[in-house]
PDB file of N, CA and C in Angstrom:
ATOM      1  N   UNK A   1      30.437 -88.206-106.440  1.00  0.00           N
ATOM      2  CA  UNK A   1      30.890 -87.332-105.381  1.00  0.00           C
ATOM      3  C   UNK A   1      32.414 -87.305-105.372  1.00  0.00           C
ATOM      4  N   UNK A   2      33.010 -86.053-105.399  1.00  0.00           N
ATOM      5  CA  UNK A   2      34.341 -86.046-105.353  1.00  0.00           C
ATOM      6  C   UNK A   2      35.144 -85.771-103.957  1.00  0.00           C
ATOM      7  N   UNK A   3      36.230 -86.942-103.846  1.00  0.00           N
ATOM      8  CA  UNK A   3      36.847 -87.321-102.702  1.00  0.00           C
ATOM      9  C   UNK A   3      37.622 -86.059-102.284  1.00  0.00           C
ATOM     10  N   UNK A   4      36.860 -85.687-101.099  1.00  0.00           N
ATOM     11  CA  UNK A   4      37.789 -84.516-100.173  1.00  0.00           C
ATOM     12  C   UNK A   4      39.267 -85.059-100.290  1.00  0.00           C
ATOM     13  N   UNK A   5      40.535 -84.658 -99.890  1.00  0.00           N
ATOM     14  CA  UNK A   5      41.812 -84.510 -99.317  1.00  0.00           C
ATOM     15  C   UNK A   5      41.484 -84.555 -97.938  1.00  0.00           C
ATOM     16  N   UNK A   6      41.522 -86.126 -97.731  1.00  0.00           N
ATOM     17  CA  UNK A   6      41.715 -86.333 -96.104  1.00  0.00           C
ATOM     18  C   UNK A   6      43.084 -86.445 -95.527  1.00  0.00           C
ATOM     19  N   UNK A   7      42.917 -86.643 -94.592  1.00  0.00           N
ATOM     20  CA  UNK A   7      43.874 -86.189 -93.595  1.00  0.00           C
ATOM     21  C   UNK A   7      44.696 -87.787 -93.050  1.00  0.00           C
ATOM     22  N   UNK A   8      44.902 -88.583 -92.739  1.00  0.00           N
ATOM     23  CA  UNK A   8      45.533 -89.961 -91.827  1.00  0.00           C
ATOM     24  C   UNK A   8      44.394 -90.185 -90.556  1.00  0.00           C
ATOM     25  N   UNK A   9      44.062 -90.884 -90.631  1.00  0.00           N
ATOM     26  CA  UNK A   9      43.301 -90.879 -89.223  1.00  0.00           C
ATOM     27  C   UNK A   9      43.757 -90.756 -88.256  1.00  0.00           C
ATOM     28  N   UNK A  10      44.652 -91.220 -88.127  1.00  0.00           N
ATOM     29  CA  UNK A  10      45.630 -91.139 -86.637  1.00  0.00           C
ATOM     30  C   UNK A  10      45.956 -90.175 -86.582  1.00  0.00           C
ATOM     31  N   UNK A  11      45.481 -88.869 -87.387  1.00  0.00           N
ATOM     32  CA  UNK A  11      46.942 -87.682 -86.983  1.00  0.00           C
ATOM     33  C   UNK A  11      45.312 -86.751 -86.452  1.00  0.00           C
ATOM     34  N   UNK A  12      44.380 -87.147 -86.567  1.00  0.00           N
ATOM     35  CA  UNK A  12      43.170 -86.502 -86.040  1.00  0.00           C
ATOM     36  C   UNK A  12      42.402 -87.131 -84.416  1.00  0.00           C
ATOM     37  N   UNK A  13      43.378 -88.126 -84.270  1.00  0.00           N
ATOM     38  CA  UNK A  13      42.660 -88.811 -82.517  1.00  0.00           C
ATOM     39  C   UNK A  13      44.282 -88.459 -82.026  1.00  0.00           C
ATOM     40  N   UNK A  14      44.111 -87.877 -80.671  1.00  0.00           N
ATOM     41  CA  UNK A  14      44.665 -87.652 -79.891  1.00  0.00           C
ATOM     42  C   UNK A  14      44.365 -88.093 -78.291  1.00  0.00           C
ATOM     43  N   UNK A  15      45.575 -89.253 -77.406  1.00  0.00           N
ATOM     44  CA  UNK A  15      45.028 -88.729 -76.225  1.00  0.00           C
ATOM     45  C   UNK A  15      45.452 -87.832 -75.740  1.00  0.00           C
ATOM     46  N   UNK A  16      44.905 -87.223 -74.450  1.00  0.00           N
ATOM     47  CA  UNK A  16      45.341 -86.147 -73.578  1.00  0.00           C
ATOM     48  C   UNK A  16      45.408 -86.433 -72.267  1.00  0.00           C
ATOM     49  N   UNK A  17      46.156 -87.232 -71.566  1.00  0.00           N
ATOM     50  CA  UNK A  17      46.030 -87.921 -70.052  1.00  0.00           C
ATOM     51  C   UNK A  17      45.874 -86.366 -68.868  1.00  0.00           C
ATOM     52  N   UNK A  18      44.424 -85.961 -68.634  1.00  0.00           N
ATOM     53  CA  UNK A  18      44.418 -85.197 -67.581  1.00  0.00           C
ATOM     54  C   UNK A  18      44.857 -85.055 -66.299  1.00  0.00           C
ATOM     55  N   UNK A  19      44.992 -86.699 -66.023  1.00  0.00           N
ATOM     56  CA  UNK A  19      45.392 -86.755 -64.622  1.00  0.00           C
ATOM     57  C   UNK A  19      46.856 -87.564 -64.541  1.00  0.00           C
ATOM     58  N   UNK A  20      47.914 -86.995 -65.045  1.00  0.00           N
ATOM     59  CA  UNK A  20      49.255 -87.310 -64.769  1.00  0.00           C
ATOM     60  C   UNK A  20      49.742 -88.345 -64.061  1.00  0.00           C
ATOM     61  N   UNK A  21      49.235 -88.217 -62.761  1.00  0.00           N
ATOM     62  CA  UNK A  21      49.762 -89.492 -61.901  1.00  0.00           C
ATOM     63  C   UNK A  21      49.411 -90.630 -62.117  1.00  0.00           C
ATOM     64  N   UNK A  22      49.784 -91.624 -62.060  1.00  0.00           N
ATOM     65  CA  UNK A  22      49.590 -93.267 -62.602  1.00  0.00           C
ATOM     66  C   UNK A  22      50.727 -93.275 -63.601  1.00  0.00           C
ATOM     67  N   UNK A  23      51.557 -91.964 -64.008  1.00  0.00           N
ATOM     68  CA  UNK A  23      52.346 -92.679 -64.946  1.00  0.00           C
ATOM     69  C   UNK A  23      53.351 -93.032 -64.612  1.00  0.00           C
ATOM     70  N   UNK A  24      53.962 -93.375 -63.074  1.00  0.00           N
ATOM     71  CA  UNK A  24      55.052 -93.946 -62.557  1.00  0.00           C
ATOM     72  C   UNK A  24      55.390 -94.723 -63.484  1.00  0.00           C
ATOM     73  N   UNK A  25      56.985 -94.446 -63.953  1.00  0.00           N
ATOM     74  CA  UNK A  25      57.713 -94.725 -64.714  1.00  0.00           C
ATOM     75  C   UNK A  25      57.964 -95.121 -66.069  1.00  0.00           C
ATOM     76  N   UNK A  26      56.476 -94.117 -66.474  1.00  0.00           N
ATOM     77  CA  UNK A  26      55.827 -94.278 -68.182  1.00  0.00           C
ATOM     78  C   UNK A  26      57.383 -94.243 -69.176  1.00  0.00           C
ATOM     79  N   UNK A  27      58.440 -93.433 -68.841  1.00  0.00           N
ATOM     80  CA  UNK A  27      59.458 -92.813 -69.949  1.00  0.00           C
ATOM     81  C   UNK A  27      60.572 -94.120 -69.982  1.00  0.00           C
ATOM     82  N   UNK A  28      60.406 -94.864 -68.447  1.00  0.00           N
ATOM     83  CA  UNK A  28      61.571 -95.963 -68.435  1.00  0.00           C
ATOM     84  C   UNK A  28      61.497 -97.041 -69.105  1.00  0.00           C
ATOM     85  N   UNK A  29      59.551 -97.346 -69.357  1.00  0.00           N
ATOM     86  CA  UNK A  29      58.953 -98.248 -69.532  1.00  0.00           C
ATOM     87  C   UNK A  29      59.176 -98.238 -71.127  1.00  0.00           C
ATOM     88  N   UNK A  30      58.994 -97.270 -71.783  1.00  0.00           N
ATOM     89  CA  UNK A  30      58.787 -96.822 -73.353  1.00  0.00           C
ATOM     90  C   UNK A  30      60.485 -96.999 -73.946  1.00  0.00           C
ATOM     91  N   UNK A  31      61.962 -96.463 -72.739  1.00  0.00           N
ATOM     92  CA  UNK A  31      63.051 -96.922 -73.276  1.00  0.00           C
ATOM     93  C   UNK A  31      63.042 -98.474 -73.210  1.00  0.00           C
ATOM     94  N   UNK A  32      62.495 -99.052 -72.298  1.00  0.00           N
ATOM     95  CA  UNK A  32      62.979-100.755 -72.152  1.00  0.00           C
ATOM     96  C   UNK A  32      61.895-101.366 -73.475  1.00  0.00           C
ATOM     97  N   UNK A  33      61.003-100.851 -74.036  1.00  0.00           N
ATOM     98  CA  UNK A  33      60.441-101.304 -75.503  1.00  0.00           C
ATOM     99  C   UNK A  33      61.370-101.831 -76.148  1.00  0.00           C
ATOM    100  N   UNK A  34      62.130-100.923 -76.382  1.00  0.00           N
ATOM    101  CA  UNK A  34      63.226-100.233 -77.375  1.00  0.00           C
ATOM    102  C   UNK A  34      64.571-101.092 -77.282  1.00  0.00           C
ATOM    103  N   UNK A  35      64.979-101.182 -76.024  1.00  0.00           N
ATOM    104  CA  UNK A  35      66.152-101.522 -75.885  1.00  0.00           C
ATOM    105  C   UNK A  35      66.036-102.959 -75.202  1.00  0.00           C
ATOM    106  N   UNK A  36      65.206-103.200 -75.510  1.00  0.00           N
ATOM    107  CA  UNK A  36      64.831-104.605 -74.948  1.00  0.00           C
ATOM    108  C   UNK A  36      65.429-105.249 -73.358  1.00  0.00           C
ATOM    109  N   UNK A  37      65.981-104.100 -72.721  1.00  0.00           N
ATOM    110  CA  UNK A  37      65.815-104.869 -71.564  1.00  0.00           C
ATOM    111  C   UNK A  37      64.917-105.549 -69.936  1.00  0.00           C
ATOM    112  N   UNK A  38      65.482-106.227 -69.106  1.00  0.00           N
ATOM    113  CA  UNK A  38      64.713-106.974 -68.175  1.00  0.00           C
ATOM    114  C   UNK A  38      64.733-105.798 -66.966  1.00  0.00           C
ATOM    115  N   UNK A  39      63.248-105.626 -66.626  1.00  0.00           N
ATOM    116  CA  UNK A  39      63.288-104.826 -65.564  1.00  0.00           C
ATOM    117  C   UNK A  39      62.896-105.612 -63.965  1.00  0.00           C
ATOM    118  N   UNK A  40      63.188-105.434 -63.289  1.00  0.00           N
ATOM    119  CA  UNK A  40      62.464-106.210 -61.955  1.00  0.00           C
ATOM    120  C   UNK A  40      61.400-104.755 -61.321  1.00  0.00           C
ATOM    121  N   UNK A  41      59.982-105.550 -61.019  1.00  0.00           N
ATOM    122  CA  UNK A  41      59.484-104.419 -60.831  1.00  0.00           C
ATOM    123  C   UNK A  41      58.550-105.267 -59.345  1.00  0.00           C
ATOM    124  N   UNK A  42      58.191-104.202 -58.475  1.00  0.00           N
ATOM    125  CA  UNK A  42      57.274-104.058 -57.585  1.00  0.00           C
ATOM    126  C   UNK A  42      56.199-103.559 -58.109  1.00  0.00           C
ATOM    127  N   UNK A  43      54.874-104.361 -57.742  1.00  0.00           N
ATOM    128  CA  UNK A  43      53.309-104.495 -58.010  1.00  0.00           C
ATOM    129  C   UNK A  43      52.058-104.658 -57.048  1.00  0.00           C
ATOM    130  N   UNK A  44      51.374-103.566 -57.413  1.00  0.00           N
ATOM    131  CA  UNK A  44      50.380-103.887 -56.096  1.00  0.00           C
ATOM    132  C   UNK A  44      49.048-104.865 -56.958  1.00  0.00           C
ATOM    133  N   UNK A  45      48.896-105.419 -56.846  1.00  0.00           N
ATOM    134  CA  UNK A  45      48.015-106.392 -57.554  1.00  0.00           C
ATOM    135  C   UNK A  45      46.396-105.817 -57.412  1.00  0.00           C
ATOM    136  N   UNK A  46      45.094-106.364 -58.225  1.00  0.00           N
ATOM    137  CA  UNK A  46      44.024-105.930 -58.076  1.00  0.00           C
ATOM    138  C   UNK A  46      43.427-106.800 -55.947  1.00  0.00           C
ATOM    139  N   UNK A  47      43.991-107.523 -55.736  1.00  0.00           N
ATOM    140  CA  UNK A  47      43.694-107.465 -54.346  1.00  0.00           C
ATOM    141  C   UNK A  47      44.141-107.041 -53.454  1.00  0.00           C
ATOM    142  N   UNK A  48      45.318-106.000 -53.619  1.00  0.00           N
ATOM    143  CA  UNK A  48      46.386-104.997 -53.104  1.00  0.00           C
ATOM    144  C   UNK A  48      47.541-105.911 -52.372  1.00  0.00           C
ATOM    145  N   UNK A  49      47.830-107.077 -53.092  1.00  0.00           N
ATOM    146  CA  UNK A  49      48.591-107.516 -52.844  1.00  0.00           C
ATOM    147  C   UNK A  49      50.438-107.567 -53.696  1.00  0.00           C
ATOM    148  N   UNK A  50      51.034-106.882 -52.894  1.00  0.00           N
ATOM    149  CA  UNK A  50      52.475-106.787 -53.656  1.00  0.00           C
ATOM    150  C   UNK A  50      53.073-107.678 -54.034  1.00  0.00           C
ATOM    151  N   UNK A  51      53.863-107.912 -55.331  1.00  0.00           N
ATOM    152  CA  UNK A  51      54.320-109.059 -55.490  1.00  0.00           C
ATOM    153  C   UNK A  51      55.683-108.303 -56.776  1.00  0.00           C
ATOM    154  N   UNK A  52      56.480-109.122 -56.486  1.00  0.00           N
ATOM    155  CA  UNK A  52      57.871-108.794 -57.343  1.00  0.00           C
ATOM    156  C   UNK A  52      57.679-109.615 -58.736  1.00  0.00           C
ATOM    157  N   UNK A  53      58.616-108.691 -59.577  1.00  0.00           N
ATOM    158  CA  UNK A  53      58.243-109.698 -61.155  1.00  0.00           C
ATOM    159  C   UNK A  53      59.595-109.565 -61.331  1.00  0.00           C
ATOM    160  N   UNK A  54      60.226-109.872 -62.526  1.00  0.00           N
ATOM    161  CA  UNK A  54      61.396-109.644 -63.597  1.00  0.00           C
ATOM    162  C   UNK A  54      60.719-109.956 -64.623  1.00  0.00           C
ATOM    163  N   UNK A  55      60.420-108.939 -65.790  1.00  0.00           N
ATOM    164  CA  UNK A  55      59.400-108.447 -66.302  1.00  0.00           C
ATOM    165  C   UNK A  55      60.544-108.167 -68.125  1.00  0.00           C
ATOM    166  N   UNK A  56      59.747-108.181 -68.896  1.00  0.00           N
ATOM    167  CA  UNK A  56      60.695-107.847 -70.350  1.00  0.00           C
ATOM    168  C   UNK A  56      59.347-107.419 -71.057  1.00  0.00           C
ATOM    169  N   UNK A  57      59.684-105.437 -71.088  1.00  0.00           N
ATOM    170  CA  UNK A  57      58.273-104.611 -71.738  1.00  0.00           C
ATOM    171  C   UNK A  57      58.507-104.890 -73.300  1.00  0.00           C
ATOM    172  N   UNK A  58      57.082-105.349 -73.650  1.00  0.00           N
ATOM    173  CA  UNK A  58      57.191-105.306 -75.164  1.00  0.00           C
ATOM    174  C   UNK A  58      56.001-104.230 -75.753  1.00  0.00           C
ATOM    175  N   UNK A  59      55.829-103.619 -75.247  1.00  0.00           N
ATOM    176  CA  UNK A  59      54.456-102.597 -75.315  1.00  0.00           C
ATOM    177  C   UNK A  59      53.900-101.939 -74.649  1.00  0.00           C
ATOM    178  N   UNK A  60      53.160-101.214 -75.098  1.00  0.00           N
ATOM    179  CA  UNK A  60      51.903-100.446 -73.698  1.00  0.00           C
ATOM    180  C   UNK A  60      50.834 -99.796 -74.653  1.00  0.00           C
ATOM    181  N   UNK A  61      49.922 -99.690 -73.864  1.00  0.00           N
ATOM    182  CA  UNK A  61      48.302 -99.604 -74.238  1.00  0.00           C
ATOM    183  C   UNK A  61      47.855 -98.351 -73.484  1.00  0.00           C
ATOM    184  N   UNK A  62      47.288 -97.959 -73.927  1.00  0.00           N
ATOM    185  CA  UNK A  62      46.530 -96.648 -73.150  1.00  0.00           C
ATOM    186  C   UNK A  62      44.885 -97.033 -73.114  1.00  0.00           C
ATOM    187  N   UNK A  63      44.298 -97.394 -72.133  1.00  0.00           N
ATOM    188  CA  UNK A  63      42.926 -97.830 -71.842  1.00  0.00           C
ATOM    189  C   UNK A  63      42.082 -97.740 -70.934  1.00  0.00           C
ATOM    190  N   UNK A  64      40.875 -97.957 -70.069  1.00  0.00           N
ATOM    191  CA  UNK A  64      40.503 -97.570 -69.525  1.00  0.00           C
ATOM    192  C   UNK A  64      41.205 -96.130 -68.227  1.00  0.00           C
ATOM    193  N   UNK A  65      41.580 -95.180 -68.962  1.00  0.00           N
ATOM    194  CA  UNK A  65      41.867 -94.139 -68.782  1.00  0.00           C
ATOM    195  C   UNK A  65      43.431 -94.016 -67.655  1.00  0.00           C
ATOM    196  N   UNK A  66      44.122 -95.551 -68.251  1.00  0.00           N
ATOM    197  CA  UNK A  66      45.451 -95.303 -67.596  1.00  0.00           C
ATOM    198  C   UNK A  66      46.202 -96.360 -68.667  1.00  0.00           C
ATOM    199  N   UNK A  67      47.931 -95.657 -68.151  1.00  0.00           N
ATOM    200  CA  UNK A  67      48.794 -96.245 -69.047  1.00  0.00           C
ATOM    201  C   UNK A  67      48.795 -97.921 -68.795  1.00  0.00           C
ATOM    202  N   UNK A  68      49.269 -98.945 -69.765  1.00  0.00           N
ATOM    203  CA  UNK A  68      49.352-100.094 -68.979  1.00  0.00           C
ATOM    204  C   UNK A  68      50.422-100.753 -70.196  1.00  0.00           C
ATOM    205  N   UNK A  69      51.300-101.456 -68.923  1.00  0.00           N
ATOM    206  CA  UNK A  69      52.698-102.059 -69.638  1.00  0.00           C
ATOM    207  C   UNK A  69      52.320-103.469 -69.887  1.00  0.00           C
ATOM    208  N   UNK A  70      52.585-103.686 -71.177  1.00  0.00           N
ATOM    209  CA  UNK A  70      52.586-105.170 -71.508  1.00  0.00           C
ATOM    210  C   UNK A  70      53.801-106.039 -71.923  1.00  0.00           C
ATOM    211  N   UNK A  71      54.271-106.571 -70.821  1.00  0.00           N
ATOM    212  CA  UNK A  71      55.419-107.598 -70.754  1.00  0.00           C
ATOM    213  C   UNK A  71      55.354-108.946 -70.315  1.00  0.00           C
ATOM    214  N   UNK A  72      56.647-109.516 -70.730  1.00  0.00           N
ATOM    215  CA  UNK A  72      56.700-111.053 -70.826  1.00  0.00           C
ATOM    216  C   UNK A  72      56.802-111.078 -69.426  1.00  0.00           C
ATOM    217  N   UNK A  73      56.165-111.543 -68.256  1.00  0.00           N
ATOM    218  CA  UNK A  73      56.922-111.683 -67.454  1.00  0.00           C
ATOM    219  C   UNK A  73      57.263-113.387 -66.645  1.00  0.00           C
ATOM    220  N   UNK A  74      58.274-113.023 -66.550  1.00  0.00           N
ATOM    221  CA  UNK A  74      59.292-114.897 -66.121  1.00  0.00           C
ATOM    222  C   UNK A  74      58.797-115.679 -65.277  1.00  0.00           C
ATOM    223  N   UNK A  75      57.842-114.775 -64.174  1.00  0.00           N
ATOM    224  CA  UNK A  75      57.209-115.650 -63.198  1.00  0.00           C
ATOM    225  C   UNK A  75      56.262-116.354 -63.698  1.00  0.00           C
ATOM    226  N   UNK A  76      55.167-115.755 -64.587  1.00  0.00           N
ATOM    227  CA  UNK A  76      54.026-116.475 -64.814  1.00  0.00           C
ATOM    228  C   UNK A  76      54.359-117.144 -65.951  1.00  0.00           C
ATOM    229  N   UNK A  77      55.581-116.967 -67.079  1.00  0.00           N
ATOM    230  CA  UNK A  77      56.025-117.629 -68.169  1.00  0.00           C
ATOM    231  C   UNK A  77      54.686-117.104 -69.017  1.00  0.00           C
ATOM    232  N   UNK A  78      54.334-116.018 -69.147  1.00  0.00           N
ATOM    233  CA  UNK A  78      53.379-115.849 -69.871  1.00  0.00           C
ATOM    234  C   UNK A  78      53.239-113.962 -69.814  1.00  0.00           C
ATOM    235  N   UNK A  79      52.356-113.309 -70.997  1.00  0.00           N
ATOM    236  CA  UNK A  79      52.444-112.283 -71.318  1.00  0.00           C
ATOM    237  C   UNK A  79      51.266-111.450 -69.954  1.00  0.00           C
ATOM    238  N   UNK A  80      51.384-110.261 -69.605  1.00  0.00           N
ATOM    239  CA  UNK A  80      50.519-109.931 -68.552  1.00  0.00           C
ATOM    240  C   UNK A  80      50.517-108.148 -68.821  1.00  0.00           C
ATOM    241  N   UNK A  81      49.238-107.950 -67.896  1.00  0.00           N
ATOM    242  CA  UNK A  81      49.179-106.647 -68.426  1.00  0.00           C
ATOM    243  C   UNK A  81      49.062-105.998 -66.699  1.00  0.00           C
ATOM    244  N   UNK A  82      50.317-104.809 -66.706  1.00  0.00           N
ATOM    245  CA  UNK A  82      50.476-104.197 -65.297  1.00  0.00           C
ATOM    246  C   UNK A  82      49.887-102.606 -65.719  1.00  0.00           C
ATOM    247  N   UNK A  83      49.254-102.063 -64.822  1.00  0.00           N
ATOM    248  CA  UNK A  83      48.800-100.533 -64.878  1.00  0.00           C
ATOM    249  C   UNK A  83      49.807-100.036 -64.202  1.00  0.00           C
ATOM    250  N   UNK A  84      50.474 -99.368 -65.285  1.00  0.00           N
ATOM    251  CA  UNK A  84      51.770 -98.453 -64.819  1.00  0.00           C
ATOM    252  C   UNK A  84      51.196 -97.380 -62.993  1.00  0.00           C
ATOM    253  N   UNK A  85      50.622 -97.383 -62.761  1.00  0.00           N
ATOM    254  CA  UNK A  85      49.889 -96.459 -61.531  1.00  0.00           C
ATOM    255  C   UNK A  85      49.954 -97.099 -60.039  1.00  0.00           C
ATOM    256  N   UNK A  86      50.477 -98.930 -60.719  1.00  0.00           N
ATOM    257  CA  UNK A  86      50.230 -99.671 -59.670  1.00  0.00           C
ATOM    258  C   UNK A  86      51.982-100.443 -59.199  1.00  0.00           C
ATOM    259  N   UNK A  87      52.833 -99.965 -60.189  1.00  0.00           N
ATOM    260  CA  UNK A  87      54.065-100.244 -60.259  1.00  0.00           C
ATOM    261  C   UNK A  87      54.822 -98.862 -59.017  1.00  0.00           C
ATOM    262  N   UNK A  88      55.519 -99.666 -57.817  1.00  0.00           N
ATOM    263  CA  UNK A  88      55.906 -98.425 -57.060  1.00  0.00           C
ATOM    264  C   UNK A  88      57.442 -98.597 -56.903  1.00  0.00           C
ATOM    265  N   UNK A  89      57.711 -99.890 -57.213  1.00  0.00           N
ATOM    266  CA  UNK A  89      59.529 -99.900 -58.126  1.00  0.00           C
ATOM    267  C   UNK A  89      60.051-100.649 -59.196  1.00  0.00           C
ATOM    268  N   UNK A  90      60.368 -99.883 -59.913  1.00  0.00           N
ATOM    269  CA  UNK A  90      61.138-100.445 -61.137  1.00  0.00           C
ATOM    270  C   UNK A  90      62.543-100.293 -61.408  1.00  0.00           C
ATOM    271  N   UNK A  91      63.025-101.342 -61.445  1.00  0.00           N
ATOM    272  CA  UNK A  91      64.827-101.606 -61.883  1.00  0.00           C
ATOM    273  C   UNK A  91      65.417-102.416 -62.660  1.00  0.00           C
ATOM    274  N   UNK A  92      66.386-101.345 -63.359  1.00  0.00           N
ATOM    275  CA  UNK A  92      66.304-101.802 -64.379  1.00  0.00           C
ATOM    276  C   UNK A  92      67.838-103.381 -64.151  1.00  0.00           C
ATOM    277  N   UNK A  93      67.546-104.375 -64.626  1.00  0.00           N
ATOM    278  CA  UNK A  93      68.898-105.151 -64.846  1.00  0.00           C
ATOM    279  C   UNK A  93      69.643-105.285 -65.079  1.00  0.00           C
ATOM    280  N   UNK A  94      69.682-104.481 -66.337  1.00  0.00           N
ATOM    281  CA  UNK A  94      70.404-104.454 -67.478  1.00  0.00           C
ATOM    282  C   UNK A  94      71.126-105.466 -68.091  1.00  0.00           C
ATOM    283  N   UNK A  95      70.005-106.247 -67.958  1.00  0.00           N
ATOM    284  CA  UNK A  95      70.139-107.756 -68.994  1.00  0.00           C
ATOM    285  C   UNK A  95      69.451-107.545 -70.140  1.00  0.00           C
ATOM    286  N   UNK A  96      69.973-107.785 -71.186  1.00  0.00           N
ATOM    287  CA  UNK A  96      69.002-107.575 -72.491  1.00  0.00           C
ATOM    288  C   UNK A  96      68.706-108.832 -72.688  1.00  0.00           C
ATOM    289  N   UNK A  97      67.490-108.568 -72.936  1.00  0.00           N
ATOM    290  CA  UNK A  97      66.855-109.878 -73.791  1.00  0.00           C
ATOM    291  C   UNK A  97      67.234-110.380 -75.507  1.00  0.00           C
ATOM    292  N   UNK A  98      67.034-111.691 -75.360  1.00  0.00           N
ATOM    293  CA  UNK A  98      67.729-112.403 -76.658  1.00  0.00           C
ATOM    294  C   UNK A  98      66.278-112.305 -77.749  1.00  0.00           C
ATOM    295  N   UNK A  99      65.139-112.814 -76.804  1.00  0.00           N
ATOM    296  CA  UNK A  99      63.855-112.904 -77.592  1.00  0.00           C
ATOM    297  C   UNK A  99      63.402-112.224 -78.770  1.00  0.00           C
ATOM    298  N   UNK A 100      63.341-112.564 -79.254  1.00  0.00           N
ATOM    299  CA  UNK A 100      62.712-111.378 -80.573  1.00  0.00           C
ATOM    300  C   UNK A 100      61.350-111.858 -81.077  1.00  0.00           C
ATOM    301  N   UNK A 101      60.982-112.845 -80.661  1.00  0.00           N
ATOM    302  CA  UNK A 101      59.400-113.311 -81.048  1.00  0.00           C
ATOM    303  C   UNK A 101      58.352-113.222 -80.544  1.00  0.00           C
ATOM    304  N   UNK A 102      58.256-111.733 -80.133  1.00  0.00           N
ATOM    305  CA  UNK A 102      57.528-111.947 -78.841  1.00  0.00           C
ATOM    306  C   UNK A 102      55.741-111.444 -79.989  1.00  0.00           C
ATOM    307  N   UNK A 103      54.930-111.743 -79.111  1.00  0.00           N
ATOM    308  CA  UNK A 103      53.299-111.157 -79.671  1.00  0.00           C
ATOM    309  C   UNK A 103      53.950-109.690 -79.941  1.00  0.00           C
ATOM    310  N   UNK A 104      52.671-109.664 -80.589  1.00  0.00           N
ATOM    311  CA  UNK A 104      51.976-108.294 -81.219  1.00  0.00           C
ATOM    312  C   UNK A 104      51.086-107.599 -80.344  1.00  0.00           C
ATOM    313  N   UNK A 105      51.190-106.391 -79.789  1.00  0.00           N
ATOM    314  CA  UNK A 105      50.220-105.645 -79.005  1.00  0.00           C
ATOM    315  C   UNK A 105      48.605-106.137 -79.582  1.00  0.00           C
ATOM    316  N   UNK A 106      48.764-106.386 -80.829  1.00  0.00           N
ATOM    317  CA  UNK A 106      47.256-106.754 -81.918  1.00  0.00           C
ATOM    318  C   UNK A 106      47.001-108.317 -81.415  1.00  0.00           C
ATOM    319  N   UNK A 107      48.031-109.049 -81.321  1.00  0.00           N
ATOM    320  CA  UNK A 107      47.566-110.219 -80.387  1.00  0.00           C
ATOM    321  C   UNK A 107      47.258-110.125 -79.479  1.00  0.00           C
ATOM    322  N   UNK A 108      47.752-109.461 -78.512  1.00  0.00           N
ATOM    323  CA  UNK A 108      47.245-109.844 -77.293  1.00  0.00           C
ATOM    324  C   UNK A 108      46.092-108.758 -77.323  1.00  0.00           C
ATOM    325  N   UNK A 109      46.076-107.912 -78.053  1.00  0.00           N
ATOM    326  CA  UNK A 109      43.918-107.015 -77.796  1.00  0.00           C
ATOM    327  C   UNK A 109      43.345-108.322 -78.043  1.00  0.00           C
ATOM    328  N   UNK A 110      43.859-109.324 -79.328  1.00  0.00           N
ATOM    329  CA  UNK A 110      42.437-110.115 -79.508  1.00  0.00           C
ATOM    330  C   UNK A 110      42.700-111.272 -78.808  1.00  0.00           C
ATOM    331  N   UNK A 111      43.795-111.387 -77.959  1.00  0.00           N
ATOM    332  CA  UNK A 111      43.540-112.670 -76.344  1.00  0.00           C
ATOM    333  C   UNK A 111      42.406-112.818 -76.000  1.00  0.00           C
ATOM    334  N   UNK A 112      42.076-110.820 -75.642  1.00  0.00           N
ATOM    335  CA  UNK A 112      41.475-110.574 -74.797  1.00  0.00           C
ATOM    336  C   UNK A 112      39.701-111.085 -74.908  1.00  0.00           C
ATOM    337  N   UNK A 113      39.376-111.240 -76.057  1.00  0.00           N
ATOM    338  CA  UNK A 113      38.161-111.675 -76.551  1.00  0.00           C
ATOM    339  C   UNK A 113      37.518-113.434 -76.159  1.00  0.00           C
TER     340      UNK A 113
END
């Protein structure tokens, strides 16, 4: 059987987020990847309880049908995953981080197991 001319897989899955809102502060979140800096953010937690972080984004995931930021954050000294939808302030420090060793988005999917 002779091999069609395929295509990349990735260039054939697309998401399409229908419902916009939840992405409080998706574009700030995607520069602090990048530029590695410390954000302090306000969080409503899964028991709707608010709680402040100082937070350093090393990623984000798109999953059960909302964005979600994955950063180091200082309080828990450990990596955590916030649903951008549930973040109602973010600021930035503008402390850059020194870290450069941080996980792999591929580590922490297989934490999750």
């Amino acid at each position: 059987m002779k091999k069609k001319n395929r295509k990349d897989f990735s260039s054939r899955i697309k998401v399409i987020n229908p419902n916009p809102s939840g992405n409080n502060y998706l574009s700030e979140v995607q520069q602090a990847i990048t530029e590695q800096p410390f954000y302090k953010i306000e969080y409503t937690d899964a028991r709707q309880q608010k709680t402040k972080r100082e937070v350093e984004p090393i990623g984000m995931i798109y999953y059960t049908e909302q964005w979600h930021s994955l950063p180091g954050c200082w309080k828990r000294i450990d990596y955590r995953d916030f649903k951008m939808g549930q973040i109602s302030t973010l600021l930035n420090t503008e402390n850059l981080s020194g870290k450069t060793d941080h996980i792999s988005i591929d580590e922490h999917i297989r934490s999750w197991k």
